[in-house]
C-alpha atoms as a PDB file:
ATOM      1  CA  UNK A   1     -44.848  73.443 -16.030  1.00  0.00           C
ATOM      2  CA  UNK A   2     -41.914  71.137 -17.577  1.00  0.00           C
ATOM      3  CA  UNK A   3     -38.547  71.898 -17.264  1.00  0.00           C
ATOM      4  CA  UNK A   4     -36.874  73.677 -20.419  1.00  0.00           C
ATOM      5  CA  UNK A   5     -35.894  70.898 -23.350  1.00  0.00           C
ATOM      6  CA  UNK A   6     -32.249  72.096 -22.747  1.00  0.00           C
ATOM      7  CA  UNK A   7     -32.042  71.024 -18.923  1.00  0.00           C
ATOM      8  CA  UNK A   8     -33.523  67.708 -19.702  1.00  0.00           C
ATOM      9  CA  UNK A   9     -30.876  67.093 -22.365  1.00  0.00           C
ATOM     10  CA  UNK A  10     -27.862  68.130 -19.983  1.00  0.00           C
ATOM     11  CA  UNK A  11     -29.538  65.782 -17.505  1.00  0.00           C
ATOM     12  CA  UNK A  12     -29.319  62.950 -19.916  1.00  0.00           C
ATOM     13  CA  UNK A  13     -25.981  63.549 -21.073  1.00  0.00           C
ATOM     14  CA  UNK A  14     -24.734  63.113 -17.567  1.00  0.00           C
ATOM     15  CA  UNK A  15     -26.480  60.330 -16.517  1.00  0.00           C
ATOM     16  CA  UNK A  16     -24.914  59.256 -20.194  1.00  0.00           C
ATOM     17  CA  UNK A  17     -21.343  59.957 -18.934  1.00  0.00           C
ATOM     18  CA  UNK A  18     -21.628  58.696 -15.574  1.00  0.00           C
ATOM     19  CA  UNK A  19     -22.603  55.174 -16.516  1.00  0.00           C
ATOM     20  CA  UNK A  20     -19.889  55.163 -19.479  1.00  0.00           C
ATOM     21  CA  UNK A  21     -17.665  56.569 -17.265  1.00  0.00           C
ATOM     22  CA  UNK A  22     -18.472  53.360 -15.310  1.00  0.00           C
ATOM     23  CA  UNK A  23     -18.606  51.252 -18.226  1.00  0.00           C
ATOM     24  CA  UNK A  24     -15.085  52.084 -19.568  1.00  0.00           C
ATOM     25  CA  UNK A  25     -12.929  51.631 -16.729  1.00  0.00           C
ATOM     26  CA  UNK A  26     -11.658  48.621 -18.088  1.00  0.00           C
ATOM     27  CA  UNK A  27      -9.657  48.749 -21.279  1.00  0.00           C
ATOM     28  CA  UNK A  28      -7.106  46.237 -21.005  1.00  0.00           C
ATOM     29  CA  UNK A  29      -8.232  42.944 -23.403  1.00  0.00           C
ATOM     30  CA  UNK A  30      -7.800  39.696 -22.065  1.00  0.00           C
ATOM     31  CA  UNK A  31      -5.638  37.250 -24.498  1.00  0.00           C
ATOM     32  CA  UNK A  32      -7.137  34.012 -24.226  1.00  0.00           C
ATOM     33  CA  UNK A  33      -5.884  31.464 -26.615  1.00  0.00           C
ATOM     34  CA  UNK A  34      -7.334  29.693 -28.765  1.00  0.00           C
ATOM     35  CA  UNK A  35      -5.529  26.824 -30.121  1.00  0.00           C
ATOM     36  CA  UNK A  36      -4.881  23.631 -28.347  1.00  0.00           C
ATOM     37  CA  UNK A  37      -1.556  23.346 -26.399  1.00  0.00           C
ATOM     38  CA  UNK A  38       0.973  21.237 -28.026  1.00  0.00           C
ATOM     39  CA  UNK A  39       3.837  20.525 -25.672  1.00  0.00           C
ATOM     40  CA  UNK A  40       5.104  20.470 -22.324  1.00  0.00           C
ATOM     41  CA  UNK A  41       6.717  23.587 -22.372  1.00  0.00           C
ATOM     42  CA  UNK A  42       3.815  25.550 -23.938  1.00  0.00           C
ATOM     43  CA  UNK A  43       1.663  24.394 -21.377  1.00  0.00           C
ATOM     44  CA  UNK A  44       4.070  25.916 -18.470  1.00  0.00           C
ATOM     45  CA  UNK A  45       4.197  29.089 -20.060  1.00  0.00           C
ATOM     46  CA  UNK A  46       0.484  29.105 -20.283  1.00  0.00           C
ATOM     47  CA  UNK A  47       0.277  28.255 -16.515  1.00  0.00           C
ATOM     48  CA  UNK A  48       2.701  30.562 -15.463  1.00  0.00           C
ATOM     49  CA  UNK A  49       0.661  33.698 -17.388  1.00  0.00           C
ATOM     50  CA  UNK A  50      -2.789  32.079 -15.968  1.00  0.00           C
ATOM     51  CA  UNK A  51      -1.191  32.900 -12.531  1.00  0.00           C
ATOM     52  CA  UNK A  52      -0.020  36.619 -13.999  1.00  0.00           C
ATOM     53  CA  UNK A  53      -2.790  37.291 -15.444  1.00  0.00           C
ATOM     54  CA  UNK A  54      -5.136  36.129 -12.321  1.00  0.00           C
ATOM     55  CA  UNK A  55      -3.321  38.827  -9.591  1.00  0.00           C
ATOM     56  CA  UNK A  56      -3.984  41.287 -12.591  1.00  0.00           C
ATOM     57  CA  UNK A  57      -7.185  40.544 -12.747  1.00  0.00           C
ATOM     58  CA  UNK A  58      -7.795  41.233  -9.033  1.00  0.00           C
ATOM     59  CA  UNK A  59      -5.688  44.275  -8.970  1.00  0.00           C
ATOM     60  CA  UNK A  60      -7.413  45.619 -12.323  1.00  0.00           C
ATOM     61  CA  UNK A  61     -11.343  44.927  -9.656  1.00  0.00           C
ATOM     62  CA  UNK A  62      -9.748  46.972  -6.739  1.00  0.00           C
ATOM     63  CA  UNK A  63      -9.162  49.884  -9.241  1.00  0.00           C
ATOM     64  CA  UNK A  64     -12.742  49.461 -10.409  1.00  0.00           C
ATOM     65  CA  UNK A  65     -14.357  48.890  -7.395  1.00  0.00           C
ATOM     66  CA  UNK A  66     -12.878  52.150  -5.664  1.00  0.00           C
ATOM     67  CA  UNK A  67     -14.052  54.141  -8.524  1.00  0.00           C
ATOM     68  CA  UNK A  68     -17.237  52.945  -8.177  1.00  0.00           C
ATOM     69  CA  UNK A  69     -17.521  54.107  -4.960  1.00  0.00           C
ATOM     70  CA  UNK A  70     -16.894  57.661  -5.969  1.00  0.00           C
ATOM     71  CA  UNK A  71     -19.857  57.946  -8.979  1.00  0.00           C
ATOM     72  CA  UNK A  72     -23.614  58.174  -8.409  1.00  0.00           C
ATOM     73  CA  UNK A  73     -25.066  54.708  -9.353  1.00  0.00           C
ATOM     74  CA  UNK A  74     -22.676  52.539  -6.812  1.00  0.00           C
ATOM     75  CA  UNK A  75     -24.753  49.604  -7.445  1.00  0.00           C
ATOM     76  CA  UNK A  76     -24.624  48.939 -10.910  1.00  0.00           C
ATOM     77  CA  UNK A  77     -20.799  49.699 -11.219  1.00  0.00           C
ATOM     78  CA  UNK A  78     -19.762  47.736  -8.769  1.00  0.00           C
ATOM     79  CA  UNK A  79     -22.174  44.802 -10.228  1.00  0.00           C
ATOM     80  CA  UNK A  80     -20.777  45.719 -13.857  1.00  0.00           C
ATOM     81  CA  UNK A  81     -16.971  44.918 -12.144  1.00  0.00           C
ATOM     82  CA  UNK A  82     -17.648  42.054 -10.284  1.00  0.00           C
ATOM     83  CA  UNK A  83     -19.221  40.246 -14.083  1.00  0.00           C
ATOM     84  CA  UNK A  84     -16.288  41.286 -15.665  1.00  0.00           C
ATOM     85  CA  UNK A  85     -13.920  40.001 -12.849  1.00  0.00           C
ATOM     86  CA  UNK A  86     -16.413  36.669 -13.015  1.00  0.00           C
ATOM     87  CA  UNK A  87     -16.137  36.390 -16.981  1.00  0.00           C
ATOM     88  CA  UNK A  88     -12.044  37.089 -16.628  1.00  0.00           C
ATOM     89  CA  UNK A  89     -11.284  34.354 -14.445  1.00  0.00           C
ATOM     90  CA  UNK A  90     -13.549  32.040 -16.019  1.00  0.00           C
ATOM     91  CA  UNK A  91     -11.590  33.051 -19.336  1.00  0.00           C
ATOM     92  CA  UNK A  92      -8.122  31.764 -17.647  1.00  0.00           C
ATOM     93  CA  UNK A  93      -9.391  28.691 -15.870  1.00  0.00           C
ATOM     94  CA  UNK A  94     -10.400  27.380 -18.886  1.00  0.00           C
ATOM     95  CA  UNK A  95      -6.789  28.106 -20.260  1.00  0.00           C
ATOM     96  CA  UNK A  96      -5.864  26.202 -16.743  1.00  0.00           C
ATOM     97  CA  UNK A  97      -8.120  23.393 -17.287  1.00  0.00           C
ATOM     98  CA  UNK A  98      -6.391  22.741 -20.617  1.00  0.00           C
ATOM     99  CA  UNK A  99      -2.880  23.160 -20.235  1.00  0.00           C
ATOM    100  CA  UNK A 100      -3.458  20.573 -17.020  1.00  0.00           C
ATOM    101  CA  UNK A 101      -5.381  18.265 -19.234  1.00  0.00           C
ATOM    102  CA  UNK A 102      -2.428  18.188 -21.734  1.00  0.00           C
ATOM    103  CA  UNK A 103       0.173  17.799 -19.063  1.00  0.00           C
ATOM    104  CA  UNK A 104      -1.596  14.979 -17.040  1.00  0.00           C
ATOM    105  CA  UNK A 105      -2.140  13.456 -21.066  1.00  0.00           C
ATOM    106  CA  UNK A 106       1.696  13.490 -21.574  1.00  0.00           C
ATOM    107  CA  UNK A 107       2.625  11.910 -18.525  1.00  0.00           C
ATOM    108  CA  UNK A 108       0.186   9.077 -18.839  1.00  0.00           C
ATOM    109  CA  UNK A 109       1.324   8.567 -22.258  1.00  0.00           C
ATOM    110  CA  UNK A 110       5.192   8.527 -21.397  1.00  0.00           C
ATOM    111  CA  UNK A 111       4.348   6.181 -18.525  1.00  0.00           C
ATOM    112  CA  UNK A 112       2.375   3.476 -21.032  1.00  0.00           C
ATOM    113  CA  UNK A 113       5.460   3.790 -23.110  1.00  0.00           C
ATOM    114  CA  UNK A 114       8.333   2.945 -20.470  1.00  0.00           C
ATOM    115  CA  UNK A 115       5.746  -0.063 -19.591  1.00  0.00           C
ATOM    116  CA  UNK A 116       5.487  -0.769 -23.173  1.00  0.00           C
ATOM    117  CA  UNK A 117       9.379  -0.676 -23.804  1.00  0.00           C
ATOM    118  CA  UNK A 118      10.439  -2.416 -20.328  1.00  0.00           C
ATOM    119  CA  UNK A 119       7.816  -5.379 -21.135  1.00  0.00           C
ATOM    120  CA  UNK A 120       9.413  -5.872 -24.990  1.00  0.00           C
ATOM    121  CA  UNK A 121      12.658  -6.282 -23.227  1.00  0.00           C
ATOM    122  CA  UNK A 122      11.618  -8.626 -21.349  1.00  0.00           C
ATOM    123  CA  UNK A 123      10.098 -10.790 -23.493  1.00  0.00           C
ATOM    124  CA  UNK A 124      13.188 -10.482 -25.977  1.00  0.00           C
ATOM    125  CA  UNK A 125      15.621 -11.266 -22.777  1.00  0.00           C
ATOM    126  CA  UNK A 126      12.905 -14.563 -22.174  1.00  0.00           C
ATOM    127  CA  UNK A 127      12.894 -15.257 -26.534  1.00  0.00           C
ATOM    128  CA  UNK A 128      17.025 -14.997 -26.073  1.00  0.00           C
ATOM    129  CA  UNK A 129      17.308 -17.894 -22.788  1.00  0.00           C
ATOM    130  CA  UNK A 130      15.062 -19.617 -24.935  1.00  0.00           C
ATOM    131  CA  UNK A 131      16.746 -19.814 -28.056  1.00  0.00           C
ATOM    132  CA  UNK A 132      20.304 -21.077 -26.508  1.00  0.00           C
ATOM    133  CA  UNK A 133      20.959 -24.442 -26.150  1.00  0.00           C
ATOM    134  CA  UNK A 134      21.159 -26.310 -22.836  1.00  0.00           C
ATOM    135  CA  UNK A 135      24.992 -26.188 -21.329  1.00  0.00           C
ATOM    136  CA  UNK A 136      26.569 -29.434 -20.231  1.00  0.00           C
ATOM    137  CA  UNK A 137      26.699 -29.590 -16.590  1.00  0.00           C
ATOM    138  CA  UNK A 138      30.287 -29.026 -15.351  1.00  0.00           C
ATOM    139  CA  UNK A 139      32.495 -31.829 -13.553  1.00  0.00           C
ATOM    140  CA  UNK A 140      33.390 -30.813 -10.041  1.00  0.00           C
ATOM    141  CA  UNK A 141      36.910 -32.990  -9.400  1.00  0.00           C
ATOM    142  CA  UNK A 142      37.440 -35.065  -6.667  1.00  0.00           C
ATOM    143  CA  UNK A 143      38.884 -33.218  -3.615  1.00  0.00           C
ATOM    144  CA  UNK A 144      41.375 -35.437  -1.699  1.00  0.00           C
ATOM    145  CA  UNK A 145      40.386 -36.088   1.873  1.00  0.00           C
ATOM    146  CA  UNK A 146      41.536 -33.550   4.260  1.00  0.00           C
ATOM    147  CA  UNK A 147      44.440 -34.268   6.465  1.00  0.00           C
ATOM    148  CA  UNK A 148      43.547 -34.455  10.185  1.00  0.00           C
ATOM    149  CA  UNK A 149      45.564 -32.072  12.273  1.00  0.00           C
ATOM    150  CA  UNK A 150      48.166 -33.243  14.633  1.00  0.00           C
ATOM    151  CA  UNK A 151      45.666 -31.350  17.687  1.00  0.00           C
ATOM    152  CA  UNK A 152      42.800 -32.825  16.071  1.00  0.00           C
ATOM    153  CA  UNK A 153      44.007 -36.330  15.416  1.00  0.00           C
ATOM    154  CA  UNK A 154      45.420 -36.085  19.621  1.00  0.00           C
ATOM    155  CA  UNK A 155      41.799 -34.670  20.197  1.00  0.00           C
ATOM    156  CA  UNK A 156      40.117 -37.773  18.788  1.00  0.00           C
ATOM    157  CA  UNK A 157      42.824 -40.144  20.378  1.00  0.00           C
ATOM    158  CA  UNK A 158      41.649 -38.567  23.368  1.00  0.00           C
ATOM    159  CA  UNK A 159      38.211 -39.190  22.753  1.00  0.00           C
ATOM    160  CA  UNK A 160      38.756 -42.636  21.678  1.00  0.00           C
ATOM    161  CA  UNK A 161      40.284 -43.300  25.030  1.00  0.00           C
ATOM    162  CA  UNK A 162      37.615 -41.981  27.153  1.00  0.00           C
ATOM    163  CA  UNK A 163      34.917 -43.969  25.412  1.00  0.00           C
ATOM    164  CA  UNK A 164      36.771 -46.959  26.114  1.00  0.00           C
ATOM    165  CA  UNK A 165      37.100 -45.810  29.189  1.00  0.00           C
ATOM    166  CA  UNK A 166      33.461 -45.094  29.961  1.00  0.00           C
ATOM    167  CA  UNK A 167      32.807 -48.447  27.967  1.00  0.00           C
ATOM    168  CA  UNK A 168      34.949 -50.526  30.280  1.00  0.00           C
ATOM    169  CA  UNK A 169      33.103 -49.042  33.586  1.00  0.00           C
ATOM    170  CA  UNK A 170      29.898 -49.460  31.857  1.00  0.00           C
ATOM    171  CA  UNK A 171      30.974 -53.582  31.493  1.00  0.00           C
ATOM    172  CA  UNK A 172      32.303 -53.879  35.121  1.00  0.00           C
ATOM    173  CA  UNK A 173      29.019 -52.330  36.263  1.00  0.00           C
ATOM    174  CA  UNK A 174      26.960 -55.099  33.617  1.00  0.00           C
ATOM    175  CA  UNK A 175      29.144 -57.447  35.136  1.00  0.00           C
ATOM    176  CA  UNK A 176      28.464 -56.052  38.822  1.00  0.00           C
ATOM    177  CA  UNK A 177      24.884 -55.867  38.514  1.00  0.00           C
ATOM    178  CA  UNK A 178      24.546 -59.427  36.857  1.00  0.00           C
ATOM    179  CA  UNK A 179      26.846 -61.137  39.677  1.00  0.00           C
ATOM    180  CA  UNK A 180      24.511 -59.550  42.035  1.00  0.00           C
ATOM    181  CA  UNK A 181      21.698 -60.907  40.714  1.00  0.00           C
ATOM    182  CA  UNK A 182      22.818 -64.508  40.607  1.00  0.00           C
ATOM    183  CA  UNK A 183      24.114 -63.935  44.194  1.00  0.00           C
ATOM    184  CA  UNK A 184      20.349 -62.802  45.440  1.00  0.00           C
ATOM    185  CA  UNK A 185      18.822 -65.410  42.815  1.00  0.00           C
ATOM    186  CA  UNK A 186      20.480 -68.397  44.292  1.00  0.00           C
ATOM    187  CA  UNK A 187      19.961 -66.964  48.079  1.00  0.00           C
ATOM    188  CA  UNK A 188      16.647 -67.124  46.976  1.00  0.00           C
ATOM    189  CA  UNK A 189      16.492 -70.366  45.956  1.00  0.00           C
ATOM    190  CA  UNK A 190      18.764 -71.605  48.830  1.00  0.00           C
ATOM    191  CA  UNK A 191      15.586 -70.587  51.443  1.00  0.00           C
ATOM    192  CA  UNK A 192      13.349 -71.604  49.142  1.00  0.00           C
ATOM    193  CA  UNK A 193      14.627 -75.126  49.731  1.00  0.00           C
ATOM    194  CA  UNK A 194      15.646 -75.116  53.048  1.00  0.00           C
ATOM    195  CA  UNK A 195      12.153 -73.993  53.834  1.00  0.00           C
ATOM    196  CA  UNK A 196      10.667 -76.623  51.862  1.00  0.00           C
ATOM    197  CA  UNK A 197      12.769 -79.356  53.826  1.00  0.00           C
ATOM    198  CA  UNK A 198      12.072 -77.423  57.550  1.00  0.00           C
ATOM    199  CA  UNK A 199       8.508 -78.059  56.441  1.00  0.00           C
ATOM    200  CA  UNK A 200       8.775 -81.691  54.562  1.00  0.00           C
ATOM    201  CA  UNK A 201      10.817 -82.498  58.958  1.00  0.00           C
ATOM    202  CA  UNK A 202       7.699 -81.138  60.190  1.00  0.00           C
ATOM    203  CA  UNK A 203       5.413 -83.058  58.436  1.00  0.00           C
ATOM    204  CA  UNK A 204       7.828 -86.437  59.313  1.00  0.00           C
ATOM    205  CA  UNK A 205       7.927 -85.179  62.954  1.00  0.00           C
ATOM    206  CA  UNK A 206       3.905 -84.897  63.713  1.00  0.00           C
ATOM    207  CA  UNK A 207       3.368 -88.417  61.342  1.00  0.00           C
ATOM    208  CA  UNK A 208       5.963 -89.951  63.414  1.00  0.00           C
ATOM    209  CA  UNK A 209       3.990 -88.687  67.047  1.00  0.00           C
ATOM    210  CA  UNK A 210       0.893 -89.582  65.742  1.00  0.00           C
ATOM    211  CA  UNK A 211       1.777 -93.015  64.543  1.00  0.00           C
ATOM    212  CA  UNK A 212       3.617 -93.553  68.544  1.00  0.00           C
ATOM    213  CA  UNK A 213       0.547 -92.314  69.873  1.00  0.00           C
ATOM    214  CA  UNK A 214      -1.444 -94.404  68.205  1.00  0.00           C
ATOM    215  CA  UNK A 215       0.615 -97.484  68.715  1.00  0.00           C
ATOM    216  CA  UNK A 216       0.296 -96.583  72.488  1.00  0.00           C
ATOM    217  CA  UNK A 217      -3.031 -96.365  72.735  1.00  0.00           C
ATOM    218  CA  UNK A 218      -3.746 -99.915  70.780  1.00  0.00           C
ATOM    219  CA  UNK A 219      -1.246-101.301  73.601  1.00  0.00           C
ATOM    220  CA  UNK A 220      -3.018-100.068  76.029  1.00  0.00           C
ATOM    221  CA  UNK A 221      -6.662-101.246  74.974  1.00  0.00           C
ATOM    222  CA  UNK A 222      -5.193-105.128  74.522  1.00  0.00           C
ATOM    223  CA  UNK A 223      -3.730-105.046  78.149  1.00  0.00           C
ATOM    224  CA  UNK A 224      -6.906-104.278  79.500  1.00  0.00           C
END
């Protein structure tokens, strides 16, 4: 037998006000913007509310999630929380994305410009050195010669002596060696000729024998 049509509309209302009960635990609209950011300073302050609006975010899926542990269908409330905590923080990294993107666009576009301005300089300092004429190249004057000091002048003196000095020893021992050399030269020659003449006597000696020997023995063969 079915139930009465009364218990099976209180039935539905609850399971009716459970899930809403689940479905409206978040009120709180997210503000994402939706113009472009347009300076520097608009893109900190949208930075600085991403970062806000982030711990908010997490704090607002605690709150959910503990309720959701307290009605009857766990599951789906908790899955219901976690998309909206997905679809949240997808909102304000897109806001993040942006304001980054607009930042990092500045900066590369300042950058080009101090290149831009530093390299017109440059060529205007370059278009300037060009344009003047050549200057006329200056006379240095003639510097008298500098005085030698009394030390310095006795210093050289010195040094002039001592190379005369070292000169004059460097002669006598020229002069040394060469008289030596004459000396052993001529003692060379001196037994070079006396040896000649011992042998030129020797050779006069044994012609001289020979010649009485033979005389001697031609004597002898006519007296017999």
């Amino acid at each position: 037998m079915h139930p009465p049509f009364a218990f099976r509309l209180l039935g539905a209302a609850i399971l009716a006000g459970l899930l809403g009960a689940c479905a409206s635990t978040d009120t709180t609209p997210m503000a994402v913007p939706t113009e472009p950011t347009t300076s520097v300073a608009q893109a900190d302050e949208r930075l600085a509310a991403v970062a806000k609006e982030r711990a908010a975010i997490e704090a607002r899926y605690a709150e959910r999630e503990a309720v959701c542990y307290e009605k009857f269908f766990v599951n789906n409330c908790l899955d219901e929380a976690q998309e909206r905590r997905r679809a949240a923080l997808s909102a304000q990294r897109a806001i993040e994305i942006e304001a980054e993107r607009f930042k990092r666009r500045v900066k590369v576009e300042e950058r080009d410009r101090e290149i831009a301005k530093a390299e017109a300089e440059y060529q205007a300092e370059e278009a300037a050195l060009a344009a003047q004429p050549p200057a006329p190249p200056r006379e240095t004057p003639a510097l008298p010669p500098p005085r030698p000091r009394p030390a310095a002048s006795r210093q050289k003196q010195r040094a002039g002596e001592a190379g005369q000095e070292r000169l004059s020893e460097a002669e006598r021992a020229a002069n040394v060696k060469a008289f030596e050399d004459r000396k052993r030269k001529s003692e060379e020659r001196q037994a070079e000729v006396a040896k000649r003449t011992a042998e030129r006597e020797e050779k006069a000696k044994r012609r001289a024998e020979e010649e009485a020997k033979a005389k001697e023995e031609a004597a002898k063969a006519v007296g017999k």
